[in-house]
C-alpha atoms as a PDB file:
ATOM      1  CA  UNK A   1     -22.684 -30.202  37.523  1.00  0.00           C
ATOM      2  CA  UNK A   2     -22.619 -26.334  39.425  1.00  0.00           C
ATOM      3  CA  UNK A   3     -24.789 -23.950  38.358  1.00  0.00           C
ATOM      4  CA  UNK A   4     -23.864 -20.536  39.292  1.00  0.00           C
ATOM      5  CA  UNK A   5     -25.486 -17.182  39.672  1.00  0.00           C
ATOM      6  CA  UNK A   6     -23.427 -13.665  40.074  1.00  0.00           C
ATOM      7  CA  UNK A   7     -25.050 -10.509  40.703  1.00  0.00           C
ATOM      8  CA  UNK A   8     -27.816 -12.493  42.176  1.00  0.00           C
ATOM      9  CA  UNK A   9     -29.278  -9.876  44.270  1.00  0.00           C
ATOM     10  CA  UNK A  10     -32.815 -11.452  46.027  1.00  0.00           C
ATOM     11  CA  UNK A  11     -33.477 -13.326  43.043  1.00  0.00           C
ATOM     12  CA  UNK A  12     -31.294 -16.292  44.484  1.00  0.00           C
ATOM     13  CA  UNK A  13     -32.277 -19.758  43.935  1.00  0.00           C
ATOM     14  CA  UNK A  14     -31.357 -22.858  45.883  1.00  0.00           C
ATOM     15  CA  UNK A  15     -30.349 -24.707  43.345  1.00  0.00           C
ATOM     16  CA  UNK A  16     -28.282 -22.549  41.958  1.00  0.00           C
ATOM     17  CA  UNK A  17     -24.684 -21.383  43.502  1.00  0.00           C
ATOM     18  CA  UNK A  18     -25.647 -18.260  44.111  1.00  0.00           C
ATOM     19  CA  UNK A  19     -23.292 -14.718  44.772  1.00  0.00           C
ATOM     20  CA  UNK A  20     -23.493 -10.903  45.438  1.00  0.00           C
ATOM     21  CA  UNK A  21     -20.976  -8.550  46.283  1.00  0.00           C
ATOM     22  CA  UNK A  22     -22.757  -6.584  47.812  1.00  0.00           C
ATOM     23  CA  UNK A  23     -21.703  -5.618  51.350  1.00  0.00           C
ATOM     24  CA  UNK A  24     -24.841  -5.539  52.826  1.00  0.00           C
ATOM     25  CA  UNK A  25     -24.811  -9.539  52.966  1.00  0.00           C
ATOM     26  CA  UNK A  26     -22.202  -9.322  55.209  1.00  0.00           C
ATOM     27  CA  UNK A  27     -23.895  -6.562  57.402  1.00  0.00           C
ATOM     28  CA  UNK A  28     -27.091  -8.291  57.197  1.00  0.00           C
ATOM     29  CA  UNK A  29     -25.220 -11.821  59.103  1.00  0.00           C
ATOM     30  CA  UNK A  30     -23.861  -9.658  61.933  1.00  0.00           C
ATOM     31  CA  UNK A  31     -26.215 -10.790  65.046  1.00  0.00           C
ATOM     32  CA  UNK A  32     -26.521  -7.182  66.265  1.00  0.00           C
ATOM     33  CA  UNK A  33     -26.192  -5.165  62.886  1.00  0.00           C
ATOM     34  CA  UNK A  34     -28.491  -7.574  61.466  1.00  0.00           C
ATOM     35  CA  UNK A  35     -31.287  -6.611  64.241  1.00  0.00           C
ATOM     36  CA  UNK A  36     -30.646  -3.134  63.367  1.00  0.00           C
ATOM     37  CA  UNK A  37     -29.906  -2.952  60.032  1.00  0.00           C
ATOM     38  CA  UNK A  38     -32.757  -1.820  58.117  1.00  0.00           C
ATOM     39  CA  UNK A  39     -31.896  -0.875  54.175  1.00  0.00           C
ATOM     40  CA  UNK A  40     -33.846  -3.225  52.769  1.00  0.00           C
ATOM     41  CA  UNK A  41     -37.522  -4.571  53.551  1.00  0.00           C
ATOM     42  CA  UNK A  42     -36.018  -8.049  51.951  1.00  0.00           C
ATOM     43  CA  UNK A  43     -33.091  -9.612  53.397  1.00  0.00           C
ATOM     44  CA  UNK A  44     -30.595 -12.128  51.221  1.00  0.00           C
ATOM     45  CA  UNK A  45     -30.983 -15.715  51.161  1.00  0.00           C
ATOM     46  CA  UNK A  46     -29.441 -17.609  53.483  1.00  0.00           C
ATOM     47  CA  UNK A  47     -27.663 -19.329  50.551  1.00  0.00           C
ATOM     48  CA  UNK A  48     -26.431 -16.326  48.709  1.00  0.00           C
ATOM     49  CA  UNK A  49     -22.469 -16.050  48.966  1.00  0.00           C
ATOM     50  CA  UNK A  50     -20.350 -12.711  49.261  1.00  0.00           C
ATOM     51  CA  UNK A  51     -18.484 -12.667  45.474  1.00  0.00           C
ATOM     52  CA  UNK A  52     -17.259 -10.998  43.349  1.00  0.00           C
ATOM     53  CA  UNK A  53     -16.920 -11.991  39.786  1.00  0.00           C
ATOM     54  CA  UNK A  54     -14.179  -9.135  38.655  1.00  0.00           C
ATOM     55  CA  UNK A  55     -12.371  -9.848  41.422  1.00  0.00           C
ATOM     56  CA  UNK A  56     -12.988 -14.095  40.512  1.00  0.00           C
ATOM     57  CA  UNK A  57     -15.651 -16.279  42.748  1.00  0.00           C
ATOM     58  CA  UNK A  58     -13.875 -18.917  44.676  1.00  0.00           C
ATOM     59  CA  UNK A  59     -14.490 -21.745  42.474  1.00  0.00           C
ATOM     60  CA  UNK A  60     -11.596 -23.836  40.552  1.00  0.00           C
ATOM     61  CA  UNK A  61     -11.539 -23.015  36.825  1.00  0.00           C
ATOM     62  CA  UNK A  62     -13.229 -25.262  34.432  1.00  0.00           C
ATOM     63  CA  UNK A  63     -15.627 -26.813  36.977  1.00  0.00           C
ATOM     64  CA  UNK A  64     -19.197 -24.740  35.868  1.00  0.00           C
ATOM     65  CA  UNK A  65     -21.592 -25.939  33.666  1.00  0.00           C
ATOM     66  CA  UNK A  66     -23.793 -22.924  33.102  1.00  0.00           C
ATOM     67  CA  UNK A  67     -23.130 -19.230  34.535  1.00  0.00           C
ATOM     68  CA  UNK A  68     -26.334 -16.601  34.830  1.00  0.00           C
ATOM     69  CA  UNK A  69     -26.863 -13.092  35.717  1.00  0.00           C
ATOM     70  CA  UNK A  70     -29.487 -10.668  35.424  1.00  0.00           C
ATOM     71  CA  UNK A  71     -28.739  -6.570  34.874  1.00  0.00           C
ATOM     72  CA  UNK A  72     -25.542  -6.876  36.457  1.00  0.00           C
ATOM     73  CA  UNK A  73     -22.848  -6.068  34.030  1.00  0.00           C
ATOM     74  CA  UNK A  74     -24.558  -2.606  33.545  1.00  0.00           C
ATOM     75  CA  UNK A  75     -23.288  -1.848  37.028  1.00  0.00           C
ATOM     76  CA  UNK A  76     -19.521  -2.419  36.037  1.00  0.00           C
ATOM     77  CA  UNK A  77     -17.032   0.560  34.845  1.00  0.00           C
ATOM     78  CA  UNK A  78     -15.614  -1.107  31.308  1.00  0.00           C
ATOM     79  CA  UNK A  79     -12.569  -2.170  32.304  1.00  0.00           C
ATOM     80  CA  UNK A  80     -14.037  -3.982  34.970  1.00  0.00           C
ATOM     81  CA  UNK A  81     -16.834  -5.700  32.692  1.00  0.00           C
ATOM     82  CA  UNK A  82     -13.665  -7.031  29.971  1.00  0.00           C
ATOM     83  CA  UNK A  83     -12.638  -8.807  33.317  1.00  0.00           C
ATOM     84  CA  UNK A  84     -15.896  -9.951  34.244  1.00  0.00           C
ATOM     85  CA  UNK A  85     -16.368 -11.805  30.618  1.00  0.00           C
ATOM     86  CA  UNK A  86     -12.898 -13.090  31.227  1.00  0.00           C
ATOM     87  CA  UNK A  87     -13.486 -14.613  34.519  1.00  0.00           C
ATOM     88  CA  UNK A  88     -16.654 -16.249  33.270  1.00  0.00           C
ATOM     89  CA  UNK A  89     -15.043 -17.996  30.710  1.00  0.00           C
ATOM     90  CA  UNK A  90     -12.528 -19.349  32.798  1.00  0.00           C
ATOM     91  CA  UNK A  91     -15.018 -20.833  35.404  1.00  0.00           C
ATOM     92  CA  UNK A  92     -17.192 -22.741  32.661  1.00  0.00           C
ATOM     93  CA  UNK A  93     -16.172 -26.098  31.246  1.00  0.00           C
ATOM     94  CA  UNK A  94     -15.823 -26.526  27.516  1.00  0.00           C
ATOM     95  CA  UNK A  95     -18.806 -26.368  25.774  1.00  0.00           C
ATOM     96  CA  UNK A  96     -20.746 -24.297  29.099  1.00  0.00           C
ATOM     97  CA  UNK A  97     -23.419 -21.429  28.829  1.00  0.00           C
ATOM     98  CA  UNK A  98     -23.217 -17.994  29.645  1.00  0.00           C
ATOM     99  CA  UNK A  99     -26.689 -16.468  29.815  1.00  0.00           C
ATOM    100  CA  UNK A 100     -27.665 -12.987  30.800  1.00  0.00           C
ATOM    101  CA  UNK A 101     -29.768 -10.185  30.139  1.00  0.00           C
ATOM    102  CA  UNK A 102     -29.369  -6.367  30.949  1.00  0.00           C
ATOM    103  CA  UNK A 103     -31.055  -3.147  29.682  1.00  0.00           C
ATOM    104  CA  UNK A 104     -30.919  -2.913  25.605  1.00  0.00           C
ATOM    105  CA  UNK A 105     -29.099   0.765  24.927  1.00  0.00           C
ATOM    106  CA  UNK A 106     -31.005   0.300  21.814  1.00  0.00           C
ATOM    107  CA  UNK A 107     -33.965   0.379  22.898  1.00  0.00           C
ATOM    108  CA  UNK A 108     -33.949   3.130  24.938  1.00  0.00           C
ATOM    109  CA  UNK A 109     -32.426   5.302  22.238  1.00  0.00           C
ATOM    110  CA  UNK A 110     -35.311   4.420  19.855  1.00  0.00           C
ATOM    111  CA  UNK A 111     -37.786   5.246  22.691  1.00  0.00           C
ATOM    112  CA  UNK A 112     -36.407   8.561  22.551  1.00  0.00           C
ATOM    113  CA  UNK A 113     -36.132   9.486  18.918  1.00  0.00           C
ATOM    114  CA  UNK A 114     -39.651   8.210  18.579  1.00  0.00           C
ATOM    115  CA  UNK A 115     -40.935  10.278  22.103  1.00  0.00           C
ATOM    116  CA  UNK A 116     -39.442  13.774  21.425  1.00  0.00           C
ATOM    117  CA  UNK A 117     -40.303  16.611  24.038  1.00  0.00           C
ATOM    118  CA  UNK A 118     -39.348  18.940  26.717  1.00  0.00           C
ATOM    119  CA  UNK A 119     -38.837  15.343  28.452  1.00  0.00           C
ATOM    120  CA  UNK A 120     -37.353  13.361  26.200  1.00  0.00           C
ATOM    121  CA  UNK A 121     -33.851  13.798  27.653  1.00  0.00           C
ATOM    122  CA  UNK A 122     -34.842  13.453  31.352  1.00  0.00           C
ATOM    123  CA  UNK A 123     -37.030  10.390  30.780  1.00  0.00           C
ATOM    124  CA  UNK A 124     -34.037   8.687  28.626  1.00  0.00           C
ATOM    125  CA  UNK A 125     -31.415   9.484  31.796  1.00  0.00           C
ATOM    126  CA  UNK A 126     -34.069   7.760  34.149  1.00  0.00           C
ATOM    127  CA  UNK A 127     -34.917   5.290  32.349  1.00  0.00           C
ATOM    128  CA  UNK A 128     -30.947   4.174  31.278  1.00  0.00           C
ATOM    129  CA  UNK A 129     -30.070   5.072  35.130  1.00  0.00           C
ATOM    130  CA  UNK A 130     -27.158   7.276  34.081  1.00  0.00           C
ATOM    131  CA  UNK A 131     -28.854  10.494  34.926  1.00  0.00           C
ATOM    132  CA  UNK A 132     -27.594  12.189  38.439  1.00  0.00           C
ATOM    133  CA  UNK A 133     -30.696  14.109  39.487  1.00  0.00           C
ATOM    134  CA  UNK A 134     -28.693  15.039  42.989  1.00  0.00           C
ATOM    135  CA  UNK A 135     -25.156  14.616  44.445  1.00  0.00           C
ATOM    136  CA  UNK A 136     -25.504  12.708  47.633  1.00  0.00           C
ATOM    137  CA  UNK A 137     -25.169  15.030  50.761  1.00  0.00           C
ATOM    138  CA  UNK A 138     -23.660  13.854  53.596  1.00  0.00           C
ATOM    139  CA  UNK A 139     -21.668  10.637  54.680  1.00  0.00           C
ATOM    140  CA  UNK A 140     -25.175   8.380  55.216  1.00  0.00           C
ATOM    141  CA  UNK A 141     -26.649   9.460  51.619  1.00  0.00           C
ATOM    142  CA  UNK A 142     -22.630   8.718  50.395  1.00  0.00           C
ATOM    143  CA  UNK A 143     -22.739   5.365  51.835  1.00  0.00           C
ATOM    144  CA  UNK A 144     -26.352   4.288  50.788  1.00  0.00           C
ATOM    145  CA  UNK A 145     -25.427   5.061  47.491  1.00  0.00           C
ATOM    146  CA  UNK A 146     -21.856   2.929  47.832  1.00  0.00           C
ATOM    147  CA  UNK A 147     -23.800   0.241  49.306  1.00  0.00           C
ATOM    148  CA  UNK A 148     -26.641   0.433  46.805  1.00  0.00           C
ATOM    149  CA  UNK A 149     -24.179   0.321  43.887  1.00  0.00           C
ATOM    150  CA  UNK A 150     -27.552   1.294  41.750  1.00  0.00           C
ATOM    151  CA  UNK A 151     -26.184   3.444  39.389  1.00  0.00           C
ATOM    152  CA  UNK A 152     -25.046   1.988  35.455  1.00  0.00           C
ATOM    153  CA  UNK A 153     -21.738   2.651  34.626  1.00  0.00           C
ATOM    154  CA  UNK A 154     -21.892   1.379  30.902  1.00  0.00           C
ATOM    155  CA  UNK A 155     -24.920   0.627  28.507  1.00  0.00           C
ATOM    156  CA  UNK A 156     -25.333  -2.000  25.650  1.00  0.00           C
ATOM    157  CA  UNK A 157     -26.680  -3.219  22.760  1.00  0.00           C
ATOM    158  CA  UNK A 158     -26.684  -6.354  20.911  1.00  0.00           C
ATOM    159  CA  UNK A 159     -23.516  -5.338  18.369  1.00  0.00           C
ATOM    160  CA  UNK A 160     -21.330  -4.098  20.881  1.00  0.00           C
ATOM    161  CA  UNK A 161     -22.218  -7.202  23.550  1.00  0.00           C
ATOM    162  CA  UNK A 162     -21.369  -9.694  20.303  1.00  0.00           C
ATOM    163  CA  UNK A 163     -18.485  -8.128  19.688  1.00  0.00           C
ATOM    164  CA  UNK A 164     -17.140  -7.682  22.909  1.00  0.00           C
ATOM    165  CA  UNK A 165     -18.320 -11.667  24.352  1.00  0.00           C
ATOM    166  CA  UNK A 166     -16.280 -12.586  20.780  1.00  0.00           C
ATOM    167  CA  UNK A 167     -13.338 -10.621  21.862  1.00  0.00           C
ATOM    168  CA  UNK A 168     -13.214 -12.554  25.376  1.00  0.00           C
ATOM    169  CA  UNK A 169     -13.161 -16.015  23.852  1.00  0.00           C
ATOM    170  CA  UNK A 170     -17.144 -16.915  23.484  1.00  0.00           C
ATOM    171  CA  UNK A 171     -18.475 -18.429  20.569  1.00  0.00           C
ATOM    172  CA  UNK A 172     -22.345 -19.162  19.484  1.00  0.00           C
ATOM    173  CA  UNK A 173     -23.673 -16.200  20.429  1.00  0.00           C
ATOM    174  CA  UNK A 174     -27.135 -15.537  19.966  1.00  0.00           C
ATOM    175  CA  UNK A 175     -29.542 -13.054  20.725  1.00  0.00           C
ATOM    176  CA  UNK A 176     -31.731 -14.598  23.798  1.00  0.00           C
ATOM    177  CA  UNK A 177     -35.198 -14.678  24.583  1.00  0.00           C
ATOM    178  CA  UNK A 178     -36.797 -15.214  28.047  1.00  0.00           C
ATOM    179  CA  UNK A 179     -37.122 -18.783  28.405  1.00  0.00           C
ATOM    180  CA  UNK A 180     -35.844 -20.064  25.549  1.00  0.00           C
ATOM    181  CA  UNK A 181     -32.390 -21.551  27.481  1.00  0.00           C
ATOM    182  CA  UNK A 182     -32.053 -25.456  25.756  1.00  0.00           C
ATOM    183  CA  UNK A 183     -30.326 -26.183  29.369  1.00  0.00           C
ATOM    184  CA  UNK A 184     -33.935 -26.130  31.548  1.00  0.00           C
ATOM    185  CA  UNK A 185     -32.671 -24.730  35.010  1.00  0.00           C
ATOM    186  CA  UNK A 186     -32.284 -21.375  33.714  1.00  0.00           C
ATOM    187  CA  UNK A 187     -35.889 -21.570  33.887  1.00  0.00           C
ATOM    188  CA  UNK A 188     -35.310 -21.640  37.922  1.00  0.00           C
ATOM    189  CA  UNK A 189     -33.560 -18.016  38.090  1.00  0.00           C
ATOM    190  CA  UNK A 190     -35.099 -16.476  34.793  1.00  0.00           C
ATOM    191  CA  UNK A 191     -37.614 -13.596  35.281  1.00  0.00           C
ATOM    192  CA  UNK A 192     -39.694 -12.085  32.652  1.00  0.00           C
ATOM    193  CA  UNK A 193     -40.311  -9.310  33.927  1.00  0.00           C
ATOM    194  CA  UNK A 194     -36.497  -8.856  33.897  1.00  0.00           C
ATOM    195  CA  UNK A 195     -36.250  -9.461  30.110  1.00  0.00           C
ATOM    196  CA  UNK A 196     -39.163  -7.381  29.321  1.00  0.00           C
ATOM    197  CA  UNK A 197     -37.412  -4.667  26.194  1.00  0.00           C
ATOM    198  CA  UNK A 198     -34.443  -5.520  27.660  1.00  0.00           C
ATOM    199  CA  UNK A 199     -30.793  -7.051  25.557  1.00  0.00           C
ATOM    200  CA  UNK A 200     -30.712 -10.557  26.227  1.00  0.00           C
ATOM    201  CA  UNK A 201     -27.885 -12.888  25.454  1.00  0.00           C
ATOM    202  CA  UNK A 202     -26.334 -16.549  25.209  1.00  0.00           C
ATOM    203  CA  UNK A 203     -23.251 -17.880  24.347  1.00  0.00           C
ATOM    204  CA  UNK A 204     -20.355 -20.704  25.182  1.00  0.00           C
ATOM    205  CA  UNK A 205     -16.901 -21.324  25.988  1.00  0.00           C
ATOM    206  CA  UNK A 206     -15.232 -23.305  23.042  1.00  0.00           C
ATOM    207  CA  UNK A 207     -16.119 -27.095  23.360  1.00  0.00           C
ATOM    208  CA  UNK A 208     -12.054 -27.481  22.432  1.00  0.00           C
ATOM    209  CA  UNK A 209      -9.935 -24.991  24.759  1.00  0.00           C
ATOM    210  CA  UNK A 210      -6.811 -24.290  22.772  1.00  0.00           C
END
């Protein structure tokens, strides 16, 4: 049964469905932009697919066993993430696994009660990625950074992500850990380094869809 990866980025796996939406995967399989194109040292897998899971991955409802991503619903705008969480619940069968991690908000707000300084503040926008140190100048630096899609656009922790996986239809959630997935082959796309102080979590679709 499928096995499918969003927000995939290069830590694609073959046997995994994997997808990006990124539009440097399309750039990147262009014969002649591909020779030129030069943004990144690592290209994407041959088996990574362009998709998009707001916008829904083209796969029928009901037909995935297990869904993964990895600090990639930090990147979405709210409204965007509520859609997200639908989406994924729709592709799973009864009784599938959604599994993901992302940066804890928690964490990062302890680190700076417990590191105060003339830094504190700076090192807390770095570190959560929703500091703007400098405006992009110029159409190149514009479209790097709309290509790059780096920045976070909402932060987490473990209350709000229960509450919010509840309101979209999910039930056992849990608090993960790396590598502690009953369902092995999240062992295949799982990286600790990933998961190091970072908001892990796991959950299901309803085995009984009303």
């Amino acid at each position: 049964m499928t096995h499918v990866q969003f927000g995939c980025g290069h830590e694609a796996h073959p046997g995994w469905l994997n997808f990006d939406s990124s539009p440097t995967i399309t750039l990147e399989r262009i014969p002649i932009l591909n020779r030129l194109y030069s943004k990144n040292a690592v290209r994407f897998a041959p088996y990574v697919r362009r998709g998009d899971i707001v916008k829904g991955l083209p796969l029928p409802p009901a037909s995935v066993k297990a869904v993964y991503c990895s600090h990639t619903l930090e990147h979405l705008a709210l409204d965007e993430f509520r859609i997200a969480l639908r989406n994924t619940r729709e592709l799973l069968v009864p009784g599938g696994t959604f599994r993901f991690v992302l940066p804890d908000l928690e964490h990062l707000a302890r680190d700076y009660l417990a590191n105060p300084g003339p830094t504190a503040a700076h090192r807390f926008l770095e570190d959560s990625m929703l500091g703007v140190a400098a405006r992009p100048r110029g159409l190149v630096e514009f479209l790097k950074r709309w290509i790059g899609g780096s920045k976070h656009l909402w932060m987490w922790d473990h209350k709000a992500m229960a509450h919010e996986l509840a309101a979209a239809g999910f039930v056992e959630i849990r608090r993960a850990a790396f590598g502690d997935a009953a369902d092995p082959k999240f062992n295949e796309v799982e990286n600790v380094g990933r998961w190091n102080h970072c908001l892990g979590m796991e959950c299901r679709r309803p085995a009984r869809t009303p």
